[in-house]
Protein backbone atom coordinates (compact mmCIF):
# COMPACT_ATOMS: atom_id res chain seq x y z
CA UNK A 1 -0.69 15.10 12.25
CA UNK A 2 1.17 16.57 9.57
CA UNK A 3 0.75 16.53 5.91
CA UNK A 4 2.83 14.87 3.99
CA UNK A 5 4.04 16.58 0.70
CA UNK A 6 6.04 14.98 -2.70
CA UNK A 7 9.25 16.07 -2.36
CA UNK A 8 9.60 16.82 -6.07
CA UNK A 9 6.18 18.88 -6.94
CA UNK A 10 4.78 19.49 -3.44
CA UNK A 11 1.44 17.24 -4.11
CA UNK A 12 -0.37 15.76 -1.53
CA UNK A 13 -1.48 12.57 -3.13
CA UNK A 14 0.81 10.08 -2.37
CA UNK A 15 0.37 6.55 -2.04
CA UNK A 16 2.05 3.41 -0.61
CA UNK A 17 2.23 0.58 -2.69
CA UNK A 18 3.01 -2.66 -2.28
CA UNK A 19 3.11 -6.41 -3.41
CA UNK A 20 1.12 -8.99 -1.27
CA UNK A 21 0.67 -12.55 -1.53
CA UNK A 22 -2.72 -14.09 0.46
CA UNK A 23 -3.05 -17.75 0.52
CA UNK A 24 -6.38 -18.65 0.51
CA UNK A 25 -8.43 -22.02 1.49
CA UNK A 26 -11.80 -22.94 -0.37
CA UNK A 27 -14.56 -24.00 1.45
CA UNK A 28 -18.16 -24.74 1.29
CA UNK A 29 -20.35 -21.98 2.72
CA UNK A 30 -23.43 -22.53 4.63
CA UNK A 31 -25.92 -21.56 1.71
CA UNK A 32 -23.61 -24.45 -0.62
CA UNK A 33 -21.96 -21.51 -2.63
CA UNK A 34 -18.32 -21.76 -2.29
CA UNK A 35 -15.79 -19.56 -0.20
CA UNK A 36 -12.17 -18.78 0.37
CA UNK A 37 -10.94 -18.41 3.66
CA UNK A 38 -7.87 -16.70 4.25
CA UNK A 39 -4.61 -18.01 6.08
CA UNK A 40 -1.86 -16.42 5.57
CA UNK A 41 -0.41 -12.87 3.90
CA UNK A 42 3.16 -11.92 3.48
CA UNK A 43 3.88 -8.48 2.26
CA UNK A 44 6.82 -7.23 0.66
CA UNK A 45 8.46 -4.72 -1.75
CA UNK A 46 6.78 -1.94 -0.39
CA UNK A 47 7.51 2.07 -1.82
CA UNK A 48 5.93 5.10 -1.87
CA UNK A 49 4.72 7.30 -5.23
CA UNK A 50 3.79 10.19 -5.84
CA UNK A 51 0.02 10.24 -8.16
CA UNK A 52 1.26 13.52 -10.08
CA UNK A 53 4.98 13.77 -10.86
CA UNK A 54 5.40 9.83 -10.54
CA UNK A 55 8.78 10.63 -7.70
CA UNK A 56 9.35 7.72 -5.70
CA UNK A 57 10.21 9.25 -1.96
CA UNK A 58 12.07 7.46 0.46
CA UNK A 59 10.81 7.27 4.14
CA UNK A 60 13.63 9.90 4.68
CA UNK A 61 12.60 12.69 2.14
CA UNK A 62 8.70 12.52 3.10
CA UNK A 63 9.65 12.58 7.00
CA UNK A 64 11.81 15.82 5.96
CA UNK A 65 9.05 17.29 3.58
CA UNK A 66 6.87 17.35 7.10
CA UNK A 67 9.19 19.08 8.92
């Protein structure tokens, strides 16, 4: 594996984010507390960031930054 550097400044901390919905079901547990069981997750809107300059790399420029 290579390391991945920002594009912009050359960190290494960068991050993927993204939003995530999980649908959840409530049910009773075995000790009578409740739970949530989940059932379904859609993702979506993902991007990458970089923690230091705040650059937001496409896939593109951080498969280049590898090379």
């Amino acid at each position: 594996m290579k390391h991945i550097v920002c594009p912009e400044c050359d960190s290494q901390r960068l991050y993927h984010y993204t939003d995530v919905y999980v649908l959840r079901t409530p049910v009773v547990k075995e000790d009578g507390s409740l739970g949530l069981l989940d059932f379904d997750t859609d993702e979506f809107a993902g991007f990458f960031e970089c923690c230091d300059c705040g650059h937001r790399p496409t896939e593109a420029e951080l498969l280049s930054s590898a090379a």
